[in-house]
Protein backbone atom coordinates (compact mmCIF):
# COMPACT_ATOMS: atom_id res chain seq x y z
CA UNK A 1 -1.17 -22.81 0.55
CA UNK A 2 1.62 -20.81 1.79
CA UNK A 3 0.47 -18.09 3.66
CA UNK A 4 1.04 -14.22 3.19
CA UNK A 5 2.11 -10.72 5.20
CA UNK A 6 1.26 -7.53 4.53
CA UNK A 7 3.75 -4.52 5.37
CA UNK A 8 1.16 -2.96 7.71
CA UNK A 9 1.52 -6.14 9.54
CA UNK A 10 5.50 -6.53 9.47
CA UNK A 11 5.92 -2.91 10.35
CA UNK A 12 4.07 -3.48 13.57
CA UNK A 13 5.70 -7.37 14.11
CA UNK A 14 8.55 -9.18 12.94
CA UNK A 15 5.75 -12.04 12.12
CA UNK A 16 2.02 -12.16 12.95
CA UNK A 17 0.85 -15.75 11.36
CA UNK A 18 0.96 -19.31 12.83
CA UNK A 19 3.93 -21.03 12.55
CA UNK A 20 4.39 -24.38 10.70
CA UNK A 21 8.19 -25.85 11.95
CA UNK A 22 9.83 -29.06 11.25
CA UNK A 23 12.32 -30.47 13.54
CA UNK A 24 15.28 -29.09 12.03
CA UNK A 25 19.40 -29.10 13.23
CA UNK A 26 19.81 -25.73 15.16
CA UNK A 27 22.08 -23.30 12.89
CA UNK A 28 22.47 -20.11 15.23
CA UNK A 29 23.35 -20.13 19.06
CA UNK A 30 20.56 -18.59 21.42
CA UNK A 31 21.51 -14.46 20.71
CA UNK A 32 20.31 -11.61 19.15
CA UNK A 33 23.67 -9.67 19.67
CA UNK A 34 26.50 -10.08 17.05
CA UNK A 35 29.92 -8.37 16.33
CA UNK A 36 31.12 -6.90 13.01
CA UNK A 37 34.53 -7.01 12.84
CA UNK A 38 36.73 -6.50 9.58
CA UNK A 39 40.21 -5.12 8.48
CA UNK A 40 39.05 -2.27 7.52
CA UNK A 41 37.34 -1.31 10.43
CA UNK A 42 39.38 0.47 13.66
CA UNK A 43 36.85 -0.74 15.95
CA UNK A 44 34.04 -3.37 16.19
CA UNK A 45 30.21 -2.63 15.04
CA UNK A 46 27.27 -4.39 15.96
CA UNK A 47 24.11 -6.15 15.26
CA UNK A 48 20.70 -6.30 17.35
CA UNK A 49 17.47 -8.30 16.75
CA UNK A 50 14.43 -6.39 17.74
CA UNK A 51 10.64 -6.46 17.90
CA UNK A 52 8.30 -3.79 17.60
CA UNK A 53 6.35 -4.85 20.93
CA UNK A 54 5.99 -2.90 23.83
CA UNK A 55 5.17 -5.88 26.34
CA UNK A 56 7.59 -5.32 29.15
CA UNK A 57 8.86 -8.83 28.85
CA UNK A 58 10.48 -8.40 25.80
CA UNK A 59 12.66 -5.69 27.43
CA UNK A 60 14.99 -8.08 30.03
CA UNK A 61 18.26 -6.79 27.35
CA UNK A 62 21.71 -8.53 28.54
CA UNK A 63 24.23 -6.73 29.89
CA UNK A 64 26.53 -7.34 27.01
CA UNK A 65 24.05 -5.20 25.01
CA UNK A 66 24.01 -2.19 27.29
CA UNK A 67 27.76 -2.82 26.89
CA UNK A 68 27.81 -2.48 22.99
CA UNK A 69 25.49 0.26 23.22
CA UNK A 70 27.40 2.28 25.60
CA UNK A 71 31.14 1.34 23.08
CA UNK A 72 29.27 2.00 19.88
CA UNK A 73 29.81 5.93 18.79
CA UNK A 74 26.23 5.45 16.71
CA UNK A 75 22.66 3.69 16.73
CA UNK A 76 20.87 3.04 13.46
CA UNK A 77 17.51 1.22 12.88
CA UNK A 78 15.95 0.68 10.19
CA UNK A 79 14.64 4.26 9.73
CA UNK A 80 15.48 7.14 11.22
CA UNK A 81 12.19 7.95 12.91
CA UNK A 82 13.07 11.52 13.95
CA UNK A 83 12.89 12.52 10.08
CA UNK A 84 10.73 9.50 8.14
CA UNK A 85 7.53 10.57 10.62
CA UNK A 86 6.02 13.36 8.47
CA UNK A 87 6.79 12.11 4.90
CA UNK A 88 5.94 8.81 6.00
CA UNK A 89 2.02 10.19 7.33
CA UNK A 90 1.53 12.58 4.18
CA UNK A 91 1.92 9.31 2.24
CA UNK A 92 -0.25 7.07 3.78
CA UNK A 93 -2.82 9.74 4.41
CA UNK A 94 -3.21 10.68 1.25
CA UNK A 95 -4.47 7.45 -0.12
CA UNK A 96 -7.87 7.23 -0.08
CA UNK A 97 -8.00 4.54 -2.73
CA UNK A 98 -10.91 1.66 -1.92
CA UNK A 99 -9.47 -1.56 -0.01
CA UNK A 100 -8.76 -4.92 -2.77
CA UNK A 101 -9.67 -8.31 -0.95
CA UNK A 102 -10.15 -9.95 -4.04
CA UNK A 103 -8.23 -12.66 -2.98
CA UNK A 104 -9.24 -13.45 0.61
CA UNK A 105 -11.46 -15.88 0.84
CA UNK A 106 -15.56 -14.93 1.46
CA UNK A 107 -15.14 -16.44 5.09
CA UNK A 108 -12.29 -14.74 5.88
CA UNK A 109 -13.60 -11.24 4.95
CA UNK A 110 -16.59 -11.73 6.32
CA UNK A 111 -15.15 -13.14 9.40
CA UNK A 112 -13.12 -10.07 9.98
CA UNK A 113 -16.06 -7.30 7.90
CA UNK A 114 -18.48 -7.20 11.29
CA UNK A 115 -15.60 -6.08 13.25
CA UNK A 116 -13.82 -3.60 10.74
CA UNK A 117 -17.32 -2.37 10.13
CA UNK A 118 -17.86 -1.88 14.32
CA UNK A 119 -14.87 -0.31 14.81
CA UNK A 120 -14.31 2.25 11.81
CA UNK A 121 -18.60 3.10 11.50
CA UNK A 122 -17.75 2.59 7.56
CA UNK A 123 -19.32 -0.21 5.53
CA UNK A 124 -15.97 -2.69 4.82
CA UNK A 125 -16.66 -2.59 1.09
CA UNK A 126 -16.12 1.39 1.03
CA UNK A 127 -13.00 1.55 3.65
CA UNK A 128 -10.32 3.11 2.03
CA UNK A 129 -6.53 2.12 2.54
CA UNK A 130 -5.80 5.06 4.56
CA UNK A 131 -8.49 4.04 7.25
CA UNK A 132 -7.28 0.80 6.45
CA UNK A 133 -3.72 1.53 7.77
CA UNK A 134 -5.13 3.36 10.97
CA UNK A 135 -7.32 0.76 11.77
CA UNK A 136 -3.93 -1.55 11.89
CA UNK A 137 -1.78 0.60 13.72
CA UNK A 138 -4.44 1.50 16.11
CA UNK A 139 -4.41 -2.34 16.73
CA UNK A 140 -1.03 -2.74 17.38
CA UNK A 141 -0.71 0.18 19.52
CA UNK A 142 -3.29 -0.95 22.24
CA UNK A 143 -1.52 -1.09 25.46
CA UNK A 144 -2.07 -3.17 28.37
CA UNK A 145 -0.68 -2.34 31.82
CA UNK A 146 2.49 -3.11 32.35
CA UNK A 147 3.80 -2.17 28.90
CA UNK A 148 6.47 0.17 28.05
CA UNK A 149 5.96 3.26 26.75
CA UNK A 150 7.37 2.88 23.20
CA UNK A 151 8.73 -0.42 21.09
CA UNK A 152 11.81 -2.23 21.90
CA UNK A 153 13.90 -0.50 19.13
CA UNK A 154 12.87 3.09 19.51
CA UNK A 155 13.35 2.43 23.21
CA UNK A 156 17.06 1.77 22.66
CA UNK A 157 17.06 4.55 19.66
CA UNK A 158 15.78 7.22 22.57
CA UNK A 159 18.51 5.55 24.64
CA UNK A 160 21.52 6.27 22.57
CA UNK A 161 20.21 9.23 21.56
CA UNK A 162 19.79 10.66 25.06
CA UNK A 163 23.01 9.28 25.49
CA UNK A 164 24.74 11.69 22.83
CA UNK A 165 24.97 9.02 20.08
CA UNK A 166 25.29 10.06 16.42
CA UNK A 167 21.27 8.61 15.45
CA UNK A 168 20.12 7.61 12.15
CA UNK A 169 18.65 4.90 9.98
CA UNK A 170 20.27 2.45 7.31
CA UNK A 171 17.49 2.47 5.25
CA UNK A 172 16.12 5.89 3.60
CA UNK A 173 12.39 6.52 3.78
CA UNK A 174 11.97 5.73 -0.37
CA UNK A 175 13.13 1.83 0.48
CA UNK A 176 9.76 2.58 3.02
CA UNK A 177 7.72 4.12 0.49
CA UNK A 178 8.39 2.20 -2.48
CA UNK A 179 7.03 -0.66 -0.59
CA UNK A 180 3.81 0.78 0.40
CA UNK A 181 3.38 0.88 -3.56
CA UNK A 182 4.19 -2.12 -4.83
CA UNK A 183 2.65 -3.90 -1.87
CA UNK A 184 -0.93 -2.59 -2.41
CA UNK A 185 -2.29 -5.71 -3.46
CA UNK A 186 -5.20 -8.04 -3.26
CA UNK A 187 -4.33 -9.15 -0.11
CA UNK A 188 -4.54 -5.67 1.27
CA UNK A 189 -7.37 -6.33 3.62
CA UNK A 190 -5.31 -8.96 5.22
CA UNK A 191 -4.97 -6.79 8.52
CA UNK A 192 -9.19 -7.37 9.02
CA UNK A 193 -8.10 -10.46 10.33
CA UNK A 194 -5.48 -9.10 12.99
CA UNK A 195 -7.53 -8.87 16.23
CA UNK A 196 -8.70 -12.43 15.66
CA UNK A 197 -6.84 -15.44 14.72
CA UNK A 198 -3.23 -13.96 14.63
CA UNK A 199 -3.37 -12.00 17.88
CA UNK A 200 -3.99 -15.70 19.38
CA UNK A 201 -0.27 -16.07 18.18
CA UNK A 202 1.20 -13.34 19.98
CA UNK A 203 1.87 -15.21 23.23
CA UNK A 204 4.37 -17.54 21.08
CA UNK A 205 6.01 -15.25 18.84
CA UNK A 206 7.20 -13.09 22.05
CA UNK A 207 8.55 -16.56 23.65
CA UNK A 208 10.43 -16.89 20.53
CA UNK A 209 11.88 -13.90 20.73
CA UNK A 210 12.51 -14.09 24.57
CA UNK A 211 14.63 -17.22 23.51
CA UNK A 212 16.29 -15.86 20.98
CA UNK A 213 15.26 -18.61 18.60
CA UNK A 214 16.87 -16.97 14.66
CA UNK A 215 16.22 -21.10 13.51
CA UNK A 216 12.41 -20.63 14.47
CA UNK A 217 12.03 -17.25 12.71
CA UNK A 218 13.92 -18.46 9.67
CA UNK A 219 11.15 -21.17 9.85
CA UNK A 220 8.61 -19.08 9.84
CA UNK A 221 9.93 -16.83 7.13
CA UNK A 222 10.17 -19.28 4.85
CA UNK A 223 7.11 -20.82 5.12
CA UNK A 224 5.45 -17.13 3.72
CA UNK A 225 4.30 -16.49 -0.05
CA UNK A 226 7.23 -16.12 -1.99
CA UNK A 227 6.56 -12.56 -3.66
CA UNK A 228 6.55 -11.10 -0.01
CA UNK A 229 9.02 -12.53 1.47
CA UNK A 230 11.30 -10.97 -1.37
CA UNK A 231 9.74 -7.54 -0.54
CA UNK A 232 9.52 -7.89 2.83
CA UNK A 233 13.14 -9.50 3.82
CA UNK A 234 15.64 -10.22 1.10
CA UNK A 235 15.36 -7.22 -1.02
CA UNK A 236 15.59 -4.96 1.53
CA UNK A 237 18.63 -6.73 3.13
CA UNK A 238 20.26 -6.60 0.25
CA UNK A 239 20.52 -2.86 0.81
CA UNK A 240 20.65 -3.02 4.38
CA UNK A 241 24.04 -4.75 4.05
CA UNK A 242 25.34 -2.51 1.82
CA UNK A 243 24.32 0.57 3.61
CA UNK A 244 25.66 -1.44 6.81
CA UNK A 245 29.03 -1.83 4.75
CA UNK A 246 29.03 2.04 4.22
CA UNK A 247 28.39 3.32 7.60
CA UNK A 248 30.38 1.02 9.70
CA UNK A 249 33.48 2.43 7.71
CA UNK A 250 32.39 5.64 8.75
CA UNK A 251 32.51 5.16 13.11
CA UNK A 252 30.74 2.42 15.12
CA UNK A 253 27.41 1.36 15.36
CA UNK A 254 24.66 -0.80 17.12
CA UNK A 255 22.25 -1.71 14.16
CA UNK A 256 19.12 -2.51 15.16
CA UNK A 257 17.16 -3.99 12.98
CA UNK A 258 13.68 -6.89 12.72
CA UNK A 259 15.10 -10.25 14.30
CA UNK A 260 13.55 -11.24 10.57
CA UNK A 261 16.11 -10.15 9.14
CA UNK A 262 19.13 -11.54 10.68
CA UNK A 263 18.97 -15.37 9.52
CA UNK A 264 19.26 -17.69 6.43
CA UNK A 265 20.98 -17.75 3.34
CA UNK A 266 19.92 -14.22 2.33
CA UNK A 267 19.83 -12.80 5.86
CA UNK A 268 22.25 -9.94 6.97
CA UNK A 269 24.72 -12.19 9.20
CA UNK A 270 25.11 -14.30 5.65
CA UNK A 271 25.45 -11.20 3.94
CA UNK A 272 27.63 -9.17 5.95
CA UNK A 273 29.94 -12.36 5.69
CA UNK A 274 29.85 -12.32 2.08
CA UNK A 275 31.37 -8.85 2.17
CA UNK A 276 34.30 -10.30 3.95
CA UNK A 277 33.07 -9.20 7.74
CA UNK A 278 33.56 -11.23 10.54
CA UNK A 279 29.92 -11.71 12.19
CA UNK A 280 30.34 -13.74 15.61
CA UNK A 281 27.77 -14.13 18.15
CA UNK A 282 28.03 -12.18 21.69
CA UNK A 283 26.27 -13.87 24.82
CA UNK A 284 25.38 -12.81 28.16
CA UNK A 285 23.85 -14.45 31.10
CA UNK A 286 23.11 -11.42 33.15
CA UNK A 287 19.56 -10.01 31.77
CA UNK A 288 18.66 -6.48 33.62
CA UNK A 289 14.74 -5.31 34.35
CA UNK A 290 14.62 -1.74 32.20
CA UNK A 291 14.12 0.09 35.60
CA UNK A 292 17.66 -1.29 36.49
CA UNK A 293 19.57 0.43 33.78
CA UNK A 294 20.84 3.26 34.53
CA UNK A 295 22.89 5.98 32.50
CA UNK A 296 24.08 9.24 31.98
CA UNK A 297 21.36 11.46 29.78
CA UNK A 298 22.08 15.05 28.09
CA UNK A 299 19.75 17.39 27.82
CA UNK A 300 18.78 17.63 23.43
CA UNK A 301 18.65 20.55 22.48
CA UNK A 302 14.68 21.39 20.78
CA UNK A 303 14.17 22.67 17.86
CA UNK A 304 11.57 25.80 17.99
CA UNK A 305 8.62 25.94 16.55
CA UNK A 306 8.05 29.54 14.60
CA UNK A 307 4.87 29.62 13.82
CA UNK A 308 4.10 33.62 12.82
CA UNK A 309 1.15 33.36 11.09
CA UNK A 310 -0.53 32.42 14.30
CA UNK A 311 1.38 34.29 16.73
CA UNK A 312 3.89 32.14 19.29
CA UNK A 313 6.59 30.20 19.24
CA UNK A 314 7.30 26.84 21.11
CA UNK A 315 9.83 24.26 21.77
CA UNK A 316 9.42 20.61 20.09
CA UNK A 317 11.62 17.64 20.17
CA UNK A 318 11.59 17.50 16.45
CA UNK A 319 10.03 19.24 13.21
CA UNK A 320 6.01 18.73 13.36
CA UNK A 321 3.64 17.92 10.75
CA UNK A 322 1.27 20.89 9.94
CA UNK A 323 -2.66 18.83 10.11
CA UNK A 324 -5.68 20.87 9.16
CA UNK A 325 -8.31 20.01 11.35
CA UNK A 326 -11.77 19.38 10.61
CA UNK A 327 -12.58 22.99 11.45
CA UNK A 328 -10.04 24.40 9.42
CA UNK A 329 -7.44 25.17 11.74
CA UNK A 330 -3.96 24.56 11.43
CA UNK A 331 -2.51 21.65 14.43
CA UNK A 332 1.22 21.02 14.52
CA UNK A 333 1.80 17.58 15.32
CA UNK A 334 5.05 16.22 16.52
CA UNK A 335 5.11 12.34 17.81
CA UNK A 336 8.40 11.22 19.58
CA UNK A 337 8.82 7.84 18.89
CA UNK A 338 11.31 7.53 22.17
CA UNK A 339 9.16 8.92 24.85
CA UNK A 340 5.76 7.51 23.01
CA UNK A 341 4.97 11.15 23.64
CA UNK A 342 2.50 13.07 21.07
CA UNK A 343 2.75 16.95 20.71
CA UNK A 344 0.00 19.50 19.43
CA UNK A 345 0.22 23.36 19.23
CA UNK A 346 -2.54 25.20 17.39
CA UNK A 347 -4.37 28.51 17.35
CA UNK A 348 -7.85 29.44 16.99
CA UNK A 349 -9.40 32.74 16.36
CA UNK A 350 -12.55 34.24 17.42
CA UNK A 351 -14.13 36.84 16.22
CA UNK A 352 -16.24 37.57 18.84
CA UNK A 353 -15.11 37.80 22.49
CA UNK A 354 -17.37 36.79 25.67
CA UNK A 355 -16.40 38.87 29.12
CA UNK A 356 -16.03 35.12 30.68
CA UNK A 357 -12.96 34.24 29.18
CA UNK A 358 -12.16 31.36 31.66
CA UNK A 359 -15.16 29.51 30.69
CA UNK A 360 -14.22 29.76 27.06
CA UNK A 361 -11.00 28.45 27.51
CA UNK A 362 -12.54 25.32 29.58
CA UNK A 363 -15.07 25.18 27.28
CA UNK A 364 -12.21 24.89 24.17
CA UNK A 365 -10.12 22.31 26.51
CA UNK A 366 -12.24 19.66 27.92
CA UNK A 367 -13.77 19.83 24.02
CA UNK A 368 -10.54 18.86 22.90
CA UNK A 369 -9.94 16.45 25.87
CA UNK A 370 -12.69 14.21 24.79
CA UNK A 371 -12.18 12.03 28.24
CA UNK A 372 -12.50 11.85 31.96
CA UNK A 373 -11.46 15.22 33.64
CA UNK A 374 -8.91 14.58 36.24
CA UNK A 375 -7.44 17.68 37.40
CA UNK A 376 -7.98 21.51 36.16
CA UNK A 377 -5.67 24.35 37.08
CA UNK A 378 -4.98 28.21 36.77
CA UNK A 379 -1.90 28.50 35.00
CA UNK A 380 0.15 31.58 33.74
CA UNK A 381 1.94 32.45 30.23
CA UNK A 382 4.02 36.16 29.42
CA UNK A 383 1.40 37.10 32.01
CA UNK A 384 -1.80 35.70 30.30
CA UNK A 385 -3.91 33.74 32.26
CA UNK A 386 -5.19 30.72 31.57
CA UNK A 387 -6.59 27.02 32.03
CA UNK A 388 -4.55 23.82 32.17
CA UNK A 389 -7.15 20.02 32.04
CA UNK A 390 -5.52 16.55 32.74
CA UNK A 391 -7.52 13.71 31.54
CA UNK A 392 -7.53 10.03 31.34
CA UNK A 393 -9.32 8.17 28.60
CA UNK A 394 -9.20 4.79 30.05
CA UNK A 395 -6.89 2.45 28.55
CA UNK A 396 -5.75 4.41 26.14
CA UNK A 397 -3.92 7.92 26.46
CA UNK A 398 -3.07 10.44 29.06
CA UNK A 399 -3.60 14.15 28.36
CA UNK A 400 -2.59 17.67 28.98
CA UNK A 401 -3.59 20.61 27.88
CA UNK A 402 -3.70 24.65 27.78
CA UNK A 403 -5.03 27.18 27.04
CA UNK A 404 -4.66 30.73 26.75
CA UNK A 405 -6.92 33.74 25.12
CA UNK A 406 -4.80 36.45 24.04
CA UNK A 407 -7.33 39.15 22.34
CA UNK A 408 -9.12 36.75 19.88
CA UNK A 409 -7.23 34.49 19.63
CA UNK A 410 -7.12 31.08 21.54
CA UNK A 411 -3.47 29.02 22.50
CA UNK A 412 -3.95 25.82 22.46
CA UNK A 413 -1.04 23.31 23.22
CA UNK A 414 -1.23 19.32 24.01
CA UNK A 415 0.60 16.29 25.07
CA UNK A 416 -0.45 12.60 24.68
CA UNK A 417 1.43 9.64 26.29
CA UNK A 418 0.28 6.12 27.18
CA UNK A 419 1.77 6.21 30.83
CA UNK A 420 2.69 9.27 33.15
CA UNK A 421 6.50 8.58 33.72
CA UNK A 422 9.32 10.63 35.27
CA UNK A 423 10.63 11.22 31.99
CA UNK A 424 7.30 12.26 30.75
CA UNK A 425 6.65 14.90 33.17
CA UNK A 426 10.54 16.51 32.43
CA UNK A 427 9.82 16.15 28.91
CA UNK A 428 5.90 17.67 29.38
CA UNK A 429 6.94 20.61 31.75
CA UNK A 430 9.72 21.74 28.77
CA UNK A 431 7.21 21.81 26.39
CA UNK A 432 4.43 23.86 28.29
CA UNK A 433 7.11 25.96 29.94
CA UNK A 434 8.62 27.19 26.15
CA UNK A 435 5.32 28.73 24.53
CA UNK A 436 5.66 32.42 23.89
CA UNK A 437 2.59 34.24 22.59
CA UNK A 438 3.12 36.69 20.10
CA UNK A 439 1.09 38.72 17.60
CA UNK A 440 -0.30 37.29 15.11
CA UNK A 441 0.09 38.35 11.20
CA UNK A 442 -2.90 38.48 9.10
């Protein structure tokens, strides 16, 4: 029986499942990197394999693909991330339709029910798709030490970007969407099974991709169910390459895009040659450790956050995504998929005032921290004093937090990140440092 993929699964690997593969004449040299040239075109594109990993192995790039980063005037992966977040979260969120597993076998769901049930506190015949979905991407975002902070393609999107590059995606977030819809199946329960035999995998799909194998993952893709691998690959490189087509007219690019997607007959090399592009391979023997690459970063300007219902105004890297908590307040949520870095402003209101207003602001913080208290400060804002906590839930996230009680009403802002880097802290301190408290409207 062939086996099958879900898109929760490909949107967190380019493959998750054992591999079956037959001795087979290699097709495609050992590279990732490839160079779109055509008549049309004043100067040369390209086109990058990627993985949506953060294990610090994966991230030994060649030189010759700092090099076509650096010449391109653009970077594009699959979606822009800076604009797909929000629309992309009010989707899945919203669907609180029961899980189908019709088609798994009993021993498989029951193999993987015990755990879902363990981990989500919800019986696995009532989990809905939404918990579903978290439950998947909380898997594939554990992080062990030594990984980097974000995935290998929004690592070299927050590159070019803090390089200046014109950022974007080639596919639009209804290609994303669409998916997501048609791909709510029986087999949607699939990602049960994630934490136990396919994570066994992982070890060998990353040496794949560390060799630069495109014969192995054409192997592998078409040894899955037929239906998804039309979904999942050739369907949507159908519009890739057209979109590809489009925008390489326009100025240079790096395209970064699955490693999936590059080979066989309906792959985007093939593709991109049937629309009369020259697509050659570019090698390198120099591979540099990420702490080795150096370059020149510009300071983005931040969008600010006016939020005048509450009262204040902040700087964010990007537009957030207004959340109502469980209490009924309103939490602007901004992740930046670059840094790995999570933002939260909010503002609660109290009706009633104690004199002690630091230990209600302590009391409001290490609530929200949830973790291990590592460091508490006095900290000042348009003159307002206030309380900043630093925690550490282990293995998991760092965070920071203030607040600040202005009349009856409490300030609340937050950061999240999976590893306290130089870059962090810059990025941290700007965020903090921008919060003006104003008055609130009724």
């Amino acid at each position: 029986m062939k086996k099958t993929i879900t898109l929760y699964s490909y949107a967190l690997f380019f493959c998750l499942f054992p591999l079956a593969l037959a001795a087979q004449q290699k097709k495609y040299p050992s590279t990732l990197l490839w160079r779109i040239t055509g008549p049309w075109l004043s100067t040369p594109s390209y086109l990058y394999g990627t993985i949506h990993m953060t294990d610090r192995r994966l991230f030994y790039f060649s030189d010759s693909l700092y090099r076509c980063l650096e010449k391109a005037e653009g970077f594009a992966m699959e979606i822009n991330p800076d604009t797909a977040l929000n629309s992309l979260f009010l989707s899945l969120f919203s669907n609180n339709n029961p899980v189908q597993h019709d088609t798994l076998s009993s021993a498989a769901f029951i193999a993987g029910a015990k755990q879902l049930e363990n981990e989500s506190g919800v019986p696995a015949g009532k989990i809905t798709q939404k918990q579903l979905w978290l439950y998947s991407y909380k898997a594939g975002q554990e992080k062990k030490e030594g990984d980097m902070d974000s995935p290998v393609d929004t690592y070299l999107y927050n590159i070019a970007k803090r390089q200046g590059k014109k950022v974007g995606g080639i596919e639009d977030l209804a290609d994303q969407l669409g998916l997501l819809k048609e791909m709510r199946t029986a087999v949607d329960a699939d990602p049960l099974l994630y934490k136990s035999g396919n994570q066994l995998k992982m070890e060998e799909l990353k040496a794949i991709y560390v060799n630069q194998d495109l014969d192995r993952l054409e192997a592998f893709m078409l040894d899955v169910d037929t239906v998804f691998r039309d979904h999942l690959l050739y369907r949507r490189n159908k519009k890739m390459a057209f979109r590809i087509d489009s925008m390489a007219r326009v100025r240079s690019y790096l395209f970064a895009v699955g490693a999936a997607h590059l080979p066989g007959e309906k792959g985007l090399i093939a593709l991109l040659h049937a629309r009369g592009y020259k697509v050659e391979p570019i090698f390198s023997t120099q591979k540099i450790a990420p702490e080795a690459y150096h370059y020149k970063a510009i300071e983005l300007p931040w969008p600010t956050l006016h939020d005048e219902g509450n009262g204040y105004t902040v700087q964010i890297p990007g537009k957030p995504l207004p959340i109502k908590s469980p209490a009924g307040d309103i939490v602007q949520l901004y992740e930046d998929f670059g840094t790995s870095i999570v933002y939260y402003t909010m503002m609660v209101h109290y009706p009633s005032v104690t004199n002690n207003t630091d230990s209600l602001e302590l009391s409001m913080a290490k609530k929200i921290a949830g973790g291990r208290v590592e460091r508490t400060d006095t900290v000042t804002c348009n003159g307002i004093r206030g309380v900043e906590l630093r925690t550490a839930m282990i293995g998991k996230y760092f965070y920071r937090i203030r607040a600040f009680l202005k009349g009856h009403n409490m300030y609340v802002l937050m950061t999240s990140l999976k590893t306290e880097t130089p870059l962090g802290k810059a990025d941290n301190d700007r965020f903090f440092n921008s919060l003006i408290m104003t008055a609130a409207k009724d």
